[in-house]
PDB file of N, CA and C in Angstrom:
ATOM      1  N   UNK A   1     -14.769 -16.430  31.692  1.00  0.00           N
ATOM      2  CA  UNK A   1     -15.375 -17.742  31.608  1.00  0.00           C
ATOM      3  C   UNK A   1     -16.097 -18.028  32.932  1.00  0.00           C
ATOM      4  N   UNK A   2     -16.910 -18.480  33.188  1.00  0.00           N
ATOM      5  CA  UNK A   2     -17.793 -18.961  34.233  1.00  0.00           C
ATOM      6  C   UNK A   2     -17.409 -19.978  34.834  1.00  0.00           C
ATOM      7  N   UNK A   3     -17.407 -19.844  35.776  1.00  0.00           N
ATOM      8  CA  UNK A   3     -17.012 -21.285  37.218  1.00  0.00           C
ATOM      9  C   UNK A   3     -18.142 -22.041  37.843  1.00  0.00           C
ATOM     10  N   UNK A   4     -18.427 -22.681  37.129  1.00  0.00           N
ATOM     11  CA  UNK A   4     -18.936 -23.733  37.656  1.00  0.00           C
ATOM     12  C   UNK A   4     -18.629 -24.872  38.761  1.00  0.00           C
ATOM     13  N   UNK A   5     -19.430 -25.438  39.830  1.00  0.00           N
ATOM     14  CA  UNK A   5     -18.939 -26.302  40.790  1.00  0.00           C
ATOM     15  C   UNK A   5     -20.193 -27.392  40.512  1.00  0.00           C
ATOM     16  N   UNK A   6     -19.591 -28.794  40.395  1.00  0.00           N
ATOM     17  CA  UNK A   6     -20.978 -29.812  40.336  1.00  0.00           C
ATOM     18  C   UNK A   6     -21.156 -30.131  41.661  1.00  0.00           C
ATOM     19  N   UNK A   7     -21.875 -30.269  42.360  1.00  0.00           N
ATOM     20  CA  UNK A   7     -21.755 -30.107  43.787  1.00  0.00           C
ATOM     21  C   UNK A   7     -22.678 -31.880  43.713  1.00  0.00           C
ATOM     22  N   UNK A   8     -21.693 -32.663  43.904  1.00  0.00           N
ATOM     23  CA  UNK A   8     -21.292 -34.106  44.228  1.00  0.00           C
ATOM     24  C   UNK A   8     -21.623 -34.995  45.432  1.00  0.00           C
ATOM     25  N   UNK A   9     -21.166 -34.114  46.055  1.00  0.00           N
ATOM     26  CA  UNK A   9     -20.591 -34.417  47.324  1.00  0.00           C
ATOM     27  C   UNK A   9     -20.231 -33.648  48.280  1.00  0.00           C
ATOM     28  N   UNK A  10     -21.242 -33.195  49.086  1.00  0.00           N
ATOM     29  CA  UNK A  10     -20.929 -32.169  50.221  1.00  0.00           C
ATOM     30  C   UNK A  10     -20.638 -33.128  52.138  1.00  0.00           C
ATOM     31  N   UNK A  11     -20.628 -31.794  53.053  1.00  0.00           N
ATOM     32  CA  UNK A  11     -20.088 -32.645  54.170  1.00  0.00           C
ATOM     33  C   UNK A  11     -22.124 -32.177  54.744  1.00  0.00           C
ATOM     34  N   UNK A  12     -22.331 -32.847  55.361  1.00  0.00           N
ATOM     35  CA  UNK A  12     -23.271 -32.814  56.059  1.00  0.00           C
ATOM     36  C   UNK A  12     -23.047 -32.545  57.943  1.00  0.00           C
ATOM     37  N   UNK A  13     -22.137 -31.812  58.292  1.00  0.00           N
ATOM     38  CA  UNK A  13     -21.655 -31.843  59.314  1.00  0.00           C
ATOM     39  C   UNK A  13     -20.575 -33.045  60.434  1.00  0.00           C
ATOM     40  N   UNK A  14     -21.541 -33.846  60.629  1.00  0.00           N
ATOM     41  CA  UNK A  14     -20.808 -35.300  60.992  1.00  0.00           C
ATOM     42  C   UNK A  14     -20.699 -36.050  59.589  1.00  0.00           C
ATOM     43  N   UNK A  15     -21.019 -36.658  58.544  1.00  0.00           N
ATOM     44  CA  UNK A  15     -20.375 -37.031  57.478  1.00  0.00           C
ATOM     45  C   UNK A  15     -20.522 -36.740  56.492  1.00  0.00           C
ATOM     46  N   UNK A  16     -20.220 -36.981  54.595  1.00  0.00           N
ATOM     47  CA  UNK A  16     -19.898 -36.469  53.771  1.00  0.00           C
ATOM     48  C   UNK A  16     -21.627 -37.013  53.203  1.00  0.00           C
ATOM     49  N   UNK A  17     -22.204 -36.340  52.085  1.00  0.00           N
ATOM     50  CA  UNK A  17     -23.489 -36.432  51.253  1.00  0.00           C
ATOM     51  C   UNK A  17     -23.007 -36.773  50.068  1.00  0.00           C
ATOM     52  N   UNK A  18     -23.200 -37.704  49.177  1.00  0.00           N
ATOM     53  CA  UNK A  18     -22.491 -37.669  48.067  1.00  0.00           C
ATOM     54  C   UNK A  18     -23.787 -38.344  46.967  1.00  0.00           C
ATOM     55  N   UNK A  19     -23.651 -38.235  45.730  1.00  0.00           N
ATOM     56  CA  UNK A  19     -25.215 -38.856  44.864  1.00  0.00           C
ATOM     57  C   UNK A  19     -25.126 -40.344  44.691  1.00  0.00           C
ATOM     58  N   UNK A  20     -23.859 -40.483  45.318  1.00  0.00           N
ATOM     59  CA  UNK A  20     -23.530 -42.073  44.892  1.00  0.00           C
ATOM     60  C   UNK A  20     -22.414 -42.765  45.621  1.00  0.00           C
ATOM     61  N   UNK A  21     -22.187 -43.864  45.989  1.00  0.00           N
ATOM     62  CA  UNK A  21     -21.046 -44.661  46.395  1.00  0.00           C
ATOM     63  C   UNK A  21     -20.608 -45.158  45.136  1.00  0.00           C
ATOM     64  N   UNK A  22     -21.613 -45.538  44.200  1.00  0.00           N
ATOM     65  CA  UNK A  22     -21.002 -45.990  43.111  1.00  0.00           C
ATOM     66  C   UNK A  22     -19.687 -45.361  42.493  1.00  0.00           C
ATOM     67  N   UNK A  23     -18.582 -46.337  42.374  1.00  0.00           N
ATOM     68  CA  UNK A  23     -17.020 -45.847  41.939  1.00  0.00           C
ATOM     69  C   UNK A  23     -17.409 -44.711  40.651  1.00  0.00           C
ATOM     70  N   UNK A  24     -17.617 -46.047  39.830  1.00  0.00           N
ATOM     71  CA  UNK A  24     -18.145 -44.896  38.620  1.00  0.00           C
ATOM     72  C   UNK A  24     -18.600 -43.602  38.013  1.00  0.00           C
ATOM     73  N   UNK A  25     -19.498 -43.029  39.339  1.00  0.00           N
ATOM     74  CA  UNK A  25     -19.940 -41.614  39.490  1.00  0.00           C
ATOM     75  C   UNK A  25     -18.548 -40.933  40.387  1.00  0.00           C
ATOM     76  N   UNK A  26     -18.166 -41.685  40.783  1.00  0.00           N
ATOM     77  CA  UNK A  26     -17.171 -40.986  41.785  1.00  0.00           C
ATOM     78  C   UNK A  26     -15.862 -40.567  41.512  1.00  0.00           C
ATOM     79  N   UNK A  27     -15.541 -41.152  39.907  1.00  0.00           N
ATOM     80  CA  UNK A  27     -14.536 -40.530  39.291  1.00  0.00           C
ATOM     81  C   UNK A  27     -14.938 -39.604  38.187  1.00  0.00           C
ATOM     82  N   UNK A  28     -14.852 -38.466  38.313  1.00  0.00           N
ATOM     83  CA  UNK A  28     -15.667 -36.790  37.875  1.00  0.00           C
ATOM     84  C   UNK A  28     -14.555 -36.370  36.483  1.00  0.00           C
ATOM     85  N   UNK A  29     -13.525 -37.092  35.825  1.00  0.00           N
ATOM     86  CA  UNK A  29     -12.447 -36.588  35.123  1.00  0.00           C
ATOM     87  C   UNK A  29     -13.229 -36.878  33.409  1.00  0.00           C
ATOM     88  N   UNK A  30     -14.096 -37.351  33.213  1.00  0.00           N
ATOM     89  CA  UNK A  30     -14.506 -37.367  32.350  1.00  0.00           C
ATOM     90  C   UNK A  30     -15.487 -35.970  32.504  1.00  0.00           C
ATOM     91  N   UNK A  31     -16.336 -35.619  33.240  1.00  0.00           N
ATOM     92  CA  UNK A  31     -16.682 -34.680  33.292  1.00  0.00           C
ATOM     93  C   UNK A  31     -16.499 -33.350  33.504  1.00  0.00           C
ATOM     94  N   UNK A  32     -15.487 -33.316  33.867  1.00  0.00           N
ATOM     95  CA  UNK A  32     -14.658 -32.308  33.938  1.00  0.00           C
ATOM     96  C   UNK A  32     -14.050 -31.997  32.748  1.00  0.00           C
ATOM     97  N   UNK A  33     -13.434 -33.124  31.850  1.00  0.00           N
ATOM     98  CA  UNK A  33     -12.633 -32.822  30.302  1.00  0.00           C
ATOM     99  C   UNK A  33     -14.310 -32.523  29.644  1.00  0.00           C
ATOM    100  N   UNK A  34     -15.515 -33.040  29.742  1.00  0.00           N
ATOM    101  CA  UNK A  34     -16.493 -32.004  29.118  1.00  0.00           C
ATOM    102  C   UNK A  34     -17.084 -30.762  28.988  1.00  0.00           C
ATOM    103  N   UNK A  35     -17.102 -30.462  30.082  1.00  0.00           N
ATOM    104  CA  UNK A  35     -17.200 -29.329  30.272  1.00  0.00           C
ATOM    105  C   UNK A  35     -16.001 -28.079  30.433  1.00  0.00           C
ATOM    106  N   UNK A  36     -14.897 -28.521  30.324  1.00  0.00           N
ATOM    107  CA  UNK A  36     -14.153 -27.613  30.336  1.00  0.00           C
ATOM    108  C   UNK A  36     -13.355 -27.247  29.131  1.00  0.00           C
ATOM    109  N   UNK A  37     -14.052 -26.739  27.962  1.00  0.00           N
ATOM    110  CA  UNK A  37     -13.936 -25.906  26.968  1.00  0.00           C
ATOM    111  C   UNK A  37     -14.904 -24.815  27.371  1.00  0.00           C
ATOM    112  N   UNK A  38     -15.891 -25.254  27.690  1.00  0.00           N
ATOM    113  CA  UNK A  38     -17.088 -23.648  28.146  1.00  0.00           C
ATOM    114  C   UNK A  38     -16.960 -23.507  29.278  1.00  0.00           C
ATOM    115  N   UNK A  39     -16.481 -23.989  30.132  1.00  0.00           N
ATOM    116  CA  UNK A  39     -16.525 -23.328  31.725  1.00  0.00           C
ATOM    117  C   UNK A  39     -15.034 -23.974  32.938  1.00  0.00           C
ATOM    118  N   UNK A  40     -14.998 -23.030  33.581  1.00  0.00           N
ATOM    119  CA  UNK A  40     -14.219 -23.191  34.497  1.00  0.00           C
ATOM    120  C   UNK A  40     -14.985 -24.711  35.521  1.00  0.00           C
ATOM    121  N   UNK A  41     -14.471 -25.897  35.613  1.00  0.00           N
ATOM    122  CA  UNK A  41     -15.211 -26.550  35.910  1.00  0.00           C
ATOM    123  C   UNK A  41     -14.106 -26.978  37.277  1.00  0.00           C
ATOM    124  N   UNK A  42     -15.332 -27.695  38.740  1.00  0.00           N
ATOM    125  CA  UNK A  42     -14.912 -28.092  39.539  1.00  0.00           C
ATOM    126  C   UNK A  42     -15.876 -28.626  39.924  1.00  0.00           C
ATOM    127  N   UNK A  43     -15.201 -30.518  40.775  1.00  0.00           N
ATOM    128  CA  UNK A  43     -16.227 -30.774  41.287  1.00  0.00           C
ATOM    129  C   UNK A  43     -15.935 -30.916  43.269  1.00  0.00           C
ATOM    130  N   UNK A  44     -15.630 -30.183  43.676  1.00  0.00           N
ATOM    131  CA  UNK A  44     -15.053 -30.454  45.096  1.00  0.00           C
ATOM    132  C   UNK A  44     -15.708 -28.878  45.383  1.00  0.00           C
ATOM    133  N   UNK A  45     -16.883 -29.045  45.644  1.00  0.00           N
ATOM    134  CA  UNK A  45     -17.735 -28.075  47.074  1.00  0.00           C
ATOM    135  C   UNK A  45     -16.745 -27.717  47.887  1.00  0.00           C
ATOM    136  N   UNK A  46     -16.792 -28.572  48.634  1.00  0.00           N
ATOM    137  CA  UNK A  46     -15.796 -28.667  49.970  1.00  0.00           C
ATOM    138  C   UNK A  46     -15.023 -27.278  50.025  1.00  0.00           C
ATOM    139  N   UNK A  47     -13.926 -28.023  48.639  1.00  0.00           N
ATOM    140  CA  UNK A  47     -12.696 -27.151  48.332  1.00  0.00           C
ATOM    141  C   UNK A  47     -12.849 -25.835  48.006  1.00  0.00           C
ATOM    142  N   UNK A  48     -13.566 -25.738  46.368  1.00  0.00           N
ATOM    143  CA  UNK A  48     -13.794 -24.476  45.815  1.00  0.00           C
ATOM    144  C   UNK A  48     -15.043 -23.720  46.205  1.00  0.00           C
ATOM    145  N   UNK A  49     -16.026 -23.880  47.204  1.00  0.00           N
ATOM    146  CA  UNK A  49     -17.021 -23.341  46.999  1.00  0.00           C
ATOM    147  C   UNK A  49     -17.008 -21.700  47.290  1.00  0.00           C
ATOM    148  N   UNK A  50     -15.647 -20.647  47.452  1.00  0.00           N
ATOM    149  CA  UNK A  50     -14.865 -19.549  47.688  1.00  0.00           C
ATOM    150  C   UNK A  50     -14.801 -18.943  46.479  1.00  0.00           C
ATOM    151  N   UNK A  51     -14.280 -19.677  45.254  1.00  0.00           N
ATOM    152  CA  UNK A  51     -13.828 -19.811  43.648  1.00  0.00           C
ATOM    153  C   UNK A  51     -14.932 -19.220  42.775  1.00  0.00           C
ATOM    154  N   UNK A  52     -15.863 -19.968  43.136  1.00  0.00           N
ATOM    155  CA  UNK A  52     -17.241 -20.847  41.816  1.00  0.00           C
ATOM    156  C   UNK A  52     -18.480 -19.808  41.637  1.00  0.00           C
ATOM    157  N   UNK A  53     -18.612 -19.703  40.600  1.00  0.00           N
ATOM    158  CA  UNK A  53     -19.963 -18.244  40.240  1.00  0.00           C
ATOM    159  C   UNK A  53     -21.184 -19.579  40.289  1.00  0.00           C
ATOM    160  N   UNK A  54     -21.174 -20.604  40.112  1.00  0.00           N
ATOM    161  CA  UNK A  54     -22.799 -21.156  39.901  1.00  0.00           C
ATOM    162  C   UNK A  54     -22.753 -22.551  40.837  1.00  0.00           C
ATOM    163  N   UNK A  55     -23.627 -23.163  41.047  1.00  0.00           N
ATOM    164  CA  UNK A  55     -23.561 -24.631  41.597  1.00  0.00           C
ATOM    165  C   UNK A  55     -24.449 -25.059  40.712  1.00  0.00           C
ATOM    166  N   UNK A  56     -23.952 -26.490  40.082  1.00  0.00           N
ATOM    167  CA  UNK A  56     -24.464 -27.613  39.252  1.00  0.00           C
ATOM    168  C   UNK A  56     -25.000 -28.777  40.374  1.00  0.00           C
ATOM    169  N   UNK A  57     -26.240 -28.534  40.456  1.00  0.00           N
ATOM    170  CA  UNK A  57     -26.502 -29.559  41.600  1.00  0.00           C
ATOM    171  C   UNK A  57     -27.362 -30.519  41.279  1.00  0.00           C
ATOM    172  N   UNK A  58     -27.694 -31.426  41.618  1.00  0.00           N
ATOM    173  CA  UNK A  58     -28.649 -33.331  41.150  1.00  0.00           C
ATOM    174  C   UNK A  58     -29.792 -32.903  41.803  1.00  0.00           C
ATOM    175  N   UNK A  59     -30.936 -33.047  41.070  1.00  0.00           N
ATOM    176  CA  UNK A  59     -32.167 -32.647  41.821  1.00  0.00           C
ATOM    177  C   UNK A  59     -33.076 -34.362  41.829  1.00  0.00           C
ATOM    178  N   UNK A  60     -33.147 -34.832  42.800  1.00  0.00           N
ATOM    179  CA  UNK A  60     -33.059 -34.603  44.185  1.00  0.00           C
ATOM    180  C   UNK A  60     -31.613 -34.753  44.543  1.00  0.00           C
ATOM    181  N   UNK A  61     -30.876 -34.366  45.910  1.00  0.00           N
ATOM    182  CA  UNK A  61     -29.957 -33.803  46.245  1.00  0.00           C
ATOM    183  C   UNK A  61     -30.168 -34.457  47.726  1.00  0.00           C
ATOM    184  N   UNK A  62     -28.870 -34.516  48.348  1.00  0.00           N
ATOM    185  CA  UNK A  62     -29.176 -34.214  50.112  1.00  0.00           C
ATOM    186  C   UNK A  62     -29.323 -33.057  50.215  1.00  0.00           C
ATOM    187  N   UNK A  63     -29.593 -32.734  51.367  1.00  0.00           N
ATOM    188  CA  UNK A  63     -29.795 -30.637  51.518  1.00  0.00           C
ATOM    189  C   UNK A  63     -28.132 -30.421  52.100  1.00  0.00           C
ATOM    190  N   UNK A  64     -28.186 -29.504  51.899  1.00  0.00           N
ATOM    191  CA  UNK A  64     -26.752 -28.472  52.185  1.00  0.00           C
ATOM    192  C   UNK A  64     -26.816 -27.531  52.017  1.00  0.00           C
ATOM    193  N   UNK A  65     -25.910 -26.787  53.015  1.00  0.00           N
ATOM    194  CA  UNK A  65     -25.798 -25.066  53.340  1.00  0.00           C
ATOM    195  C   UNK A  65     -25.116 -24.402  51.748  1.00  0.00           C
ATOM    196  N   UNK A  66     -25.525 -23.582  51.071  1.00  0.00           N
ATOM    197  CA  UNK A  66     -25.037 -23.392  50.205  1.00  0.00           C
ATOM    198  C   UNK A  66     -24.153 -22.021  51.222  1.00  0.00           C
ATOM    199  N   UNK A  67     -23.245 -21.895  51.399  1.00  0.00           N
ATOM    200  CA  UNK A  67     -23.010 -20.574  52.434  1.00  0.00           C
ATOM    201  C   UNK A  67     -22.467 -19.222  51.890  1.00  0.00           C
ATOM    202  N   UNK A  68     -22.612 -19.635  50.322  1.00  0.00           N
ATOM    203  CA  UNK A  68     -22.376 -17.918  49.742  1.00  0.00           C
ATOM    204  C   UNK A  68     -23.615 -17.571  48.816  1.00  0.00           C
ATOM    205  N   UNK A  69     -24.611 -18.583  49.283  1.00  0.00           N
ATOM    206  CA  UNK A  69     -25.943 -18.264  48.842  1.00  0.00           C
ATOM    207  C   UNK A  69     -25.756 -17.885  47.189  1.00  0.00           C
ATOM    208  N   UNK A  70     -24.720 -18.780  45.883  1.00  0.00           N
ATOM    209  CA  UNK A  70     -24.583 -18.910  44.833  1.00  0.00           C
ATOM    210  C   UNK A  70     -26.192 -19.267  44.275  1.00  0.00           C
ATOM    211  N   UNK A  71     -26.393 -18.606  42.910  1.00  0.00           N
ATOM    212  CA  UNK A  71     -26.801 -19.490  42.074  1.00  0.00           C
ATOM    213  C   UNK A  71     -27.000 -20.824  41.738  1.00  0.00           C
ATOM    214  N   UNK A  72     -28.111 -22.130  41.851  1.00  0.00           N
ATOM    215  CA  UNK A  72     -28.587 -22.959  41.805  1.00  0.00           C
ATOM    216  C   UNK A  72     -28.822 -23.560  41.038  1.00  0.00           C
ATOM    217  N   UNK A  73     -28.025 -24.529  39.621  1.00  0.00           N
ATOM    218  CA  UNK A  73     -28.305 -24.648  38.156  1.00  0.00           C
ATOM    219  C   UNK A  73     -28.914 -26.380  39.116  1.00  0.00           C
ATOM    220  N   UNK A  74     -30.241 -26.934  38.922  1.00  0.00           N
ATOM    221  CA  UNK A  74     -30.668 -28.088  39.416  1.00  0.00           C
ATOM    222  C   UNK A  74     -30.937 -28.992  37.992  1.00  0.00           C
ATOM    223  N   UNK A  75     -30.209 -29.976  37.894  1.00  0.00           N
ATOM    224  CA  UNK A  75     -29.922 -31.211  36.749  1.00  0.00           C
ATOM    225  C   UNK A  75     -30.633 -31.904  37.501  1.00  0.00           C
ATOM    226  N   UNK A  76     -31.782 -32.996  36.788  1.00  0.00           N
ATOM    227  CA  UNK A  76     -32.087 -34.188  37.049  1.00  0.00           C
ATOM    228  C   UNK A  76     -30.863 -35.407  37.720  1.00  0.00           C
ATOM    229  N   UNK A  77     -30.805 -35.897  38.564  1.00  0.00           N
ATOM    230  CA  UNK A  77     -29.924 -36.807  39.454  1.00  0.00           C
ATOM    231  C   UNK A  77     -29.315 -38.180  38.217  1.00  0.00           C
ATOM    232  N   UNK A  78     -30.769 -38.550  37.369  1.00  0.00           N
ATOM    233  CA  UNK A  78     -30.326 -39.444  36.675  1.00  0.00           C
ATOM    234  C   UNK A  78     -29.521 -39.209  35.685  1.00  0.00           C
ATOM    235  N   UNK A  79     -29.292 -38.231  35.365  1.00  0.00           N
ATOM    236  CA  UNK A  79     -28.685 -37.856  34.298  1.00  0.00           C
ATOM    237  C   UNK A  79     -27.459 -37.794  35.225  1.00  0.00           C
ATOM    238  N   UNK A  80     -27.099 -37.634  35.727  1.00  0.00           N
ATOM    239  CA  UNK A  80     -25.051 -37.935  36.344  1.00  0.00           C
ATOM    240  C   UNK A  80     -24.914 -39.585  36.444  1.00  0.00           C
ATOM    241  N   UNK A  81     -26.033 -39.828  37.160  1.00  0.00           N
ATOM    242  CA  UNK A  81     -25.582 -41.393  36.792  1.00  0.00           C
ATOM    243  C   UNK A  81     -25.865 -41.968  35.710  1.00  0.00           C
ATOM    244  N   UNK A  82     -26.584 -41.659  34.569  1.00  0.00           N
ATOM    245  CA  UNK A  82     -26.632 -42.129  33.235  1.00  0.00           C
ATOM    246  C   UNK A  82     -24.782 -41.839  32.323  1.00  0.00           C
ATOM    247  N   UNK A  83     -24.655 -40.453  33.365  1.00  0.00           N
ATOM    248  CA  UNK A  83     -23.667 -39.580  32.491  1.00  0.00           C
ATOM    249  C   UNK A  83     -23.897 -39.104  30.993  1.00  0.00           C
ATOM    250  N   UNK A  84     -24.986 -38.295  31.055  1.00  0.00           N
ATOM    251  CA  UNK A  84     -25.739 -38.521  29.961  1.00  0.00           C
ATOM    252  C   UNK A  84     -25.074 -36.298  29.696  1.00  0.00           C
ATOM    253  N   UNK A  85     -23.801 -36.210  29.367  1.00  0.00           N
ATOM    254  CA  UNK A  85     -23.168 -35.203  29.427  1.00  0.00           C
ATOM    255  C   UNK A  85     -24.020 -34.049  28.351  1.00  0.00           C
ATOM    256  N   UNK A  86     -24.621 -34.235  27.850  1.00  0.00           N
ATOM    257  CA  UNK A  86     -25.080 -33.526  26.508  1.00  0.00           C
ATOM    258  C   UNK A  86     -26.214 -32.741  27.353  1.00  0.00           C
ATOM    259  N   UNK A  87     -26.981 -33.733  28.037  1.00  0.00           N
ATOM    260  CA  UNK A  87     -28.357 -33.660  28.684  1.00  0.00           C
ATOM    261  C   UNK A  87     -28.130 -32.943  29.650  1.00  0.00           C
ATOM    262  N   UNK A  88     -27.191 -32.615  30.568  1.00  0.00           N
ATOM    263  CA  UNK A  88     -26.501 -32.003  31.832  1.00  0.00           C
ATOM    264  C   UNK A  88     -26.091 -30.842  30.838  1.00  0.00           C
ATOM    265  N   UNK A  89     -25.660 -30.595  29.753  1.00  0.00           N
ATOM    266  CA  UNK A  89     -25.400 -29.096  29.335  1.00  0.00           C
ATOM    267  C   UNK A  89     -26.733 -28.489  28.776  1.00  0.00           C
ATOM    268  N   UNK A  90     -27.554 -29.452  28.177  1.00  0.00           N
ATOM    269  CA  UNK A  90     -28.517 -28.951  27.888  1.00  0.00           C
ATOM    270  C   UNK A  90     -29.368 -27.736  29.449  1.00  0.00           C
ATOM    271  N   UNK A  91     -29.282 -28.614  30.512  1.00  0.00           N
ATOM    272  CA  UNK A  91     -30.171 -27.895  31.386  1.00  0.00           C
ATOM    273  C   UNK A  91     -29.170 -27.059  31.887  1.00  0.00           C
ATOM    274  N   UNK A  92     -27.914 -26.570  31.804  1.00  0.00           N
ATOM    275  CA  UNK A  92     -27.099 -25.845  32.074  1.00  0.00           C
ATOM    276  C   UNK A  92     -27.511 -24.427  31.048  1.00  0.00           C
ATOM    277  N   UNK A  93     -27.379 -24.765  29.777  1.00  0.00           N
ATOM    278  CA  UNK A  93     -27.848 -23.840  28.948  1.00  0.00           C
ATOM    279  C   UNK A  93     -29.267 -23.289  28.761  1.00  0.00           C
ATOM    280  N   UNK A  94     -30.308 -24.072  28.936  1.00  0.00           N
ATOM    281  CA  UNK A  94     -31.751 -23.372  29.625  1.00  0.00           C
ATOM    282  C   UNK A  94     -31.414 -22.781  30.861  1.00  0.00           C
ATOM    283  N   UNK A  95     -30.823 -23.022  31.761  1.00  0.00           N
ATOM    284  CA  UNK A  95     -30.622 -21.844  33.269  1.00  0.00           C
ATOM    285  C   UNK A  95     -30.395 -20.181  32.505  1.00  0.00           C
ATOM    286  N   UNK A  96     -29.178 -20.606  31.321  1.00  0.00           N
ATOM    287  CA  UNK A  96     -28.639 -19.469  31.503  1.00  0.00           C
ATOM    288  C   UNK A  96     -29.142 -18.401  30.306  1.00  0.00           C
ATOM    289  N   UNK A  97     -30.041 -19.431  29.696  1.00  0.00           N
ATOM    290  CA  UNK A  97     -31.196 -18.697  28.592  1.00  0.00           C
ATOM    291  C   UNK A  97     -31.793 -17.880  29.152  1.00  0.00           C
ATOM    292  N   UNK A  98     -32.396 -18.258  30.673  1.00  0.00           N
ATOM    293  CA  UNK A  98     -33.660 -18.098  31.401  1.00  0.00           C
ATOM    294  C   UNK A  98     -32.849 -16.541  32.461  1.00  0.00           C
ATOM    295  N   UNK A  99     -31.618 -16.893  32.988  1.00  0.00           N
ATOM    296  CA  UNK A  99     -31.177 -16.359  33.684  1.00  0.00           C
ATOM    297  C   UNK A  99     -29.957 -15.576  33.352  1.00  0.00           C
ATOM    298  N   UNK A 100     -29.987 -14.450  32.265  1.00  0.00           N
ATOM    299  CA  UNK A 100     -28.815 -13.855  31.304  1.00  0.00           C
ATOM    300  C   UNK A 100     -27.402 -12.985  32.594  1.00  0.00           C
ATOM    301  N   UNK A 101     -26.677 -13.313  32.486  1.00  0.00           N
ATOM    302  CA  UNK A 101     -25.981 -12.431  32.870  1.00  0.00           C
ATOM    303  C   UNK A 101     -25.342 -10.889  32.915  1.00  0.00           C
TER     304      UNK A 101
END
């Protein structure tokens, strides 16, 4: 199964980058119970980025070191804050149309 990381929230050296303060985006457990029938899902960079075969990232994004130079799946930003989960697999599944393993 594939490991996915939604990359949320990274550290920017002196402080953390995240797509939102908003609470709402900031609790990831709904998204996580979606996606995890098809994929190994995580959303803590920080933590797993050792773990994870792909990064699910918000385009636009803050910048960050990706430092195992992973794979780049880039979702529209509004779509995490819409939580528009269907639409976020959709461009998950064009990556991997485009990019076969």
């Amino acid at each position: 199964m594939k490991k996915l990381c939604f990359v949320l929230t990274v550290s920017s050296g002196i402080n953390y980058g995240s797509i939102s303060s908003v609470p709402l985006i900031k609790n990831n457990e709904d998204l996580k119970k979606y996606f995890s029938d098809d994929y190994i899902v995580s959303t803590n960079y920080i933590r797993d980025k050792d773990k994870v075969d792909y990064l699910v990232v918000p385009d636009p994004f803050v910048p960050f070191e990706n430092e195992n130079d992973l794979p780049i799946i880039k979702v529209p930003a509004r779509l995490f804050m819409t939580k528009d989960f269907d639409e976020i697999n959709n461009c998950i599944d064009e990556y991997f149309d485009k990019n076969p393993t």
